[in-house]
C-alpha atoms as a PDB file:
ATOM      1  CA  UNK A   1      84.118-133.172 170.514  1.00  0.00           C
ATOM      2  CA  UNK A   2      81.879-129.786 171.209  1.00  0.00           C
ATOM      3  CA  UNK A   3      78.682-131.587 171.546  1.00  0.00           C
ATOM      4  CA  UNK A   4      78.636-132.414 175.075  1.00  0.00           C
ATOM      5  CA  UNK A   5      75.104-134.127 174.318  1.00  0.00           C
ATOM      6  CA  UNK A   6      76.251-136.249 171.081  1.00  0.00           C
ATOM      7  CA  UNK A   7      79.324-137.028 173.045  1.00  0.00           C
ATOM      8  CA  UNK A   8      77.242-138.563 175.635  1.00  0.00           C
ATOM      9  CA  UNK A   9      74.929-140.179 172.910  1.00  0.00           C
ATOM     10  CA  UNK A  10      77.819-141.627 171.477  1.00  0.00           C
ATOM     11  CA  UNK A  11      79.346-142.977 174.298  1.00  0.00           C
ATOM     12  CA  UNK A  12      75.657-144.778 175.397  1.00  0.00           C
ATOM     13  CA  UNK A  13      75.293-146.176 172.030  1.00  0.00           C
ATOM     14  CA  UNK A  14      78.577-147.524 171.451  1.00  0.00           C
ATOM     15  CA  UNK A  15      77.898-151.269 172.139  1.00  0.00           C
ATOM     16  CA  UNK A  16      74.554-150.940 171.583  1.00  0.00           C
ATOM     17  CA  UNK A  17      74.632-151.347 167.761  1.00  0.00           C
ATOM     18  CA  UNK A  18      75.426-154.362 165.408  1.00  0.00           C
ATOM     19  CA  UNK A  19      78.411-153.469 163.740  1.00  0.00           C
ATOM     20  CA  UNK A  20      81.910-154.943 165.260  1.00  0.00           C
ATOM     21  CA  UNK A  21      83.980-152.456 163.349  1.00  0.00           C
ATOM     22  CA  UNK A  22      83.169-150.048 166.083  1.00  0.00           C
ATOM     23  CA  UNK A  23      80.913-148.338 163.229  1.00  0.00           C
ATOM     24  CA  UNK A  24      77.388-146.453 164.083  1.00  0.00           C
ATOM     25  CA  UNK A  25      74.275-147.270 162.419  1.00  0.00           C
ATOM     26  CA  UNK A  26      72.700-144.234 159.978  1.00  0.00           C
ATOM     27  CA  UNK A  27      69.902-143.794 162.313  1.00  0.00           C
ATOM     28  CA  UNK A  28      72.830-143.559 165.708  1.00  0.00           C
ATOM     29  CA  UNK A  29      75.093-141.007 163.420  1.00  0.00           C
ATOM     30  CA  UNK A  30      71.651-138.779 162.610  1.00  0.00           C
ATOM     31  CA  UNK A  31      70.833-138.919 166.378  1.00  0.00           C
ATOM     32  CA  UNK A  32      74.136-137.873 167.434  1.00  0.00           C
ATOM     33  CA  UNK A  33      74.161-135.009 164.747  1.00  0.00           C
ATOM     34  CA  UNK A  34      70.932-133.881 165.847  1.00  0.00           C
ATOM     35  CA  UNK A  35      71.727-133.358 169.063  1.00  0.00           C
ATOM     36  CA  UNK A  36      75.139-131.782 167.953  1.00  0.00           C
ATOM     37  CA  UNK A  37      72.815-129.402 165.928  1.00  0.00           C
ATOM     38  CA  UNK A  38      70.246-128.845 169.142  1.00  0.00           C
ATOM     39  CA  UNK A  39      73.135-128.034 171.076  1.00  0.00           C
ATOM     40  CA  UNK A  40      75.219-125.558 168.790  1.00  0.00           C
ATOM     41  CA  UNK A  41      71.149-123.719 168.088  1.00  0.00           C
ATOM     42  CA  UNK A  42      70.969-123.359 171.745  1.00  0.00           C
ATOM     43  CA  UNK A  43      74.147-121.758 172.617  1.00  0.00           C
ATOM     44  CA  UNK A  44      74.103-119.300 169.418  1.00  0.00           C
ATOM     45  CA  UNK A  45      70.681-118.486 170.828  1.00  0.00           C
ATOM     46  CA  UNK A  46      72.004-117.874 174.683  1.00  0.00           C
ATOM     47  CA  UNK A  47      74.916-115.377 172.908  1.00  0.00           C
ATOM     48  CA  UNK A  48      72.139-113.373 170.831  1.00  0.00           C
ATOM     49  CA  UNK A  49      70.000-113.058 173.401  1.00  0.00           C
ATOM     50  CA  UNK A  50      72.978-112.199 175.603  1.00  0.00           C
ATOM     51  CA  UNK A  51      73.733-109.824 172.773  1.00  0.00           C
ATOM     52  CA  UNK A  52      70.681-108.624 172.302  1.00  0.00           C
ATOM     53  CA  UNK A  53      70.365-107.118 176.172  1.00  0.00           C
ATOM     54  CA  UNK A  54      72.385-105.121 175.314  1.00  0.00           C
ATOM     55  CA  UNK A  55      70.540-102.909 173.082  1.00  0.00           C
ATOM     56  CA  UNK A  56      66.985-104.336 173.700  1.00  0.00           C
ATOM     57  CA  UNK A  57      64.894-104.143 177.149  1.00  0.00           C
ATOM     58  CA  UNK A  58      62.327-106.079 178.225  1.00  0.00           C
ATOM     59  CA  UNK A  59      61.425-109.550 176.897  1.00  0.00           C
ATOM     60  CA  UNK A  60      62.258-108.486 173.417  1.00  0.00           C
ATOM     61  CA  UNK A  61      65.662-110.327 173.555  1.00  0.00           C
ATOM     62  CA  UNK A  62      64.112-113.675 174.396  1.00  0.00           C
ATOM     63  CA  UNK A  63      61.779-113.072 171.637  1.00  0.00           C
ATOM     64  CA  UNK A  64      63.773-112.650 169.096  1.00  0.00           C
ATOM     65  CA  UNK A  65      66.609-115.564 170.319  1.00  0.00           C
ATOM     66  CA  UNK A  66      63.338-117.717 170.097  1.00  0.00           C
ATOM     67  CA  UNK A  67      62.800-116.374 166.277  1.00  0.00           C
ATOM     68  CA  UNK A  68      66.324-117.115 165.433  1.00  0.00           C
ATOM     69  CA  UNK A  69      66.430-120.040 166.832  1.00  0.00           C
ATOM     70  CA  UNK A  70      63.446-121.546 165.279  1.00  0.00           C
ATOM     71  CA  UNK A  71      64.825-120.248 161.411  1.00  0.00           C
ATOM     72  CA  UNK A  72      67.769-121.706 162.829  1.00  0.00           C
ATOM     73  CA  UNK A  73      66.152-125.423 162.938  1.00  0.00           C
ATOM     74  CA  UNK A  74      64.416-124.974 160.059  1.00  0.00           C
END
């Protein structure tokens, strides 16, 4: 999986719900995509800014990561 964080979730969660099938609930699959979708925001973010350095100075980089992250979650 490349969601370190829903990996984790998953792994926390997965005798902690009521089906025996070894099935998640709705609300444990949303969590656990939610953090996949944190996650994946996050690291496009820390490349753009990264990106970004390179032809920005200053803290206009980190601005505009924060921008696209935020459309990002939208």
């Amino acid at each position: 999986m490349k969601s370190k964080r829903a990996e984790k979730y998953i792994e926390e969660h997965r005798d902690k719900h009521p089906y025996p099938s070894g099935d998640f609930s709705a609300g444990a699959a949303f969590e656990a995509v939610e953090l996949a979708e944190e996650e994946m925001a996050e690291t496009a973010c820390r490349l753009f800014e990264q990106f970004m350095s390179g032809v920005f100075q200053g803290d206009t980089p980190k601005k505009i990561a924060q921008e696209f992250k935020q459309k990002l979650m939208e």
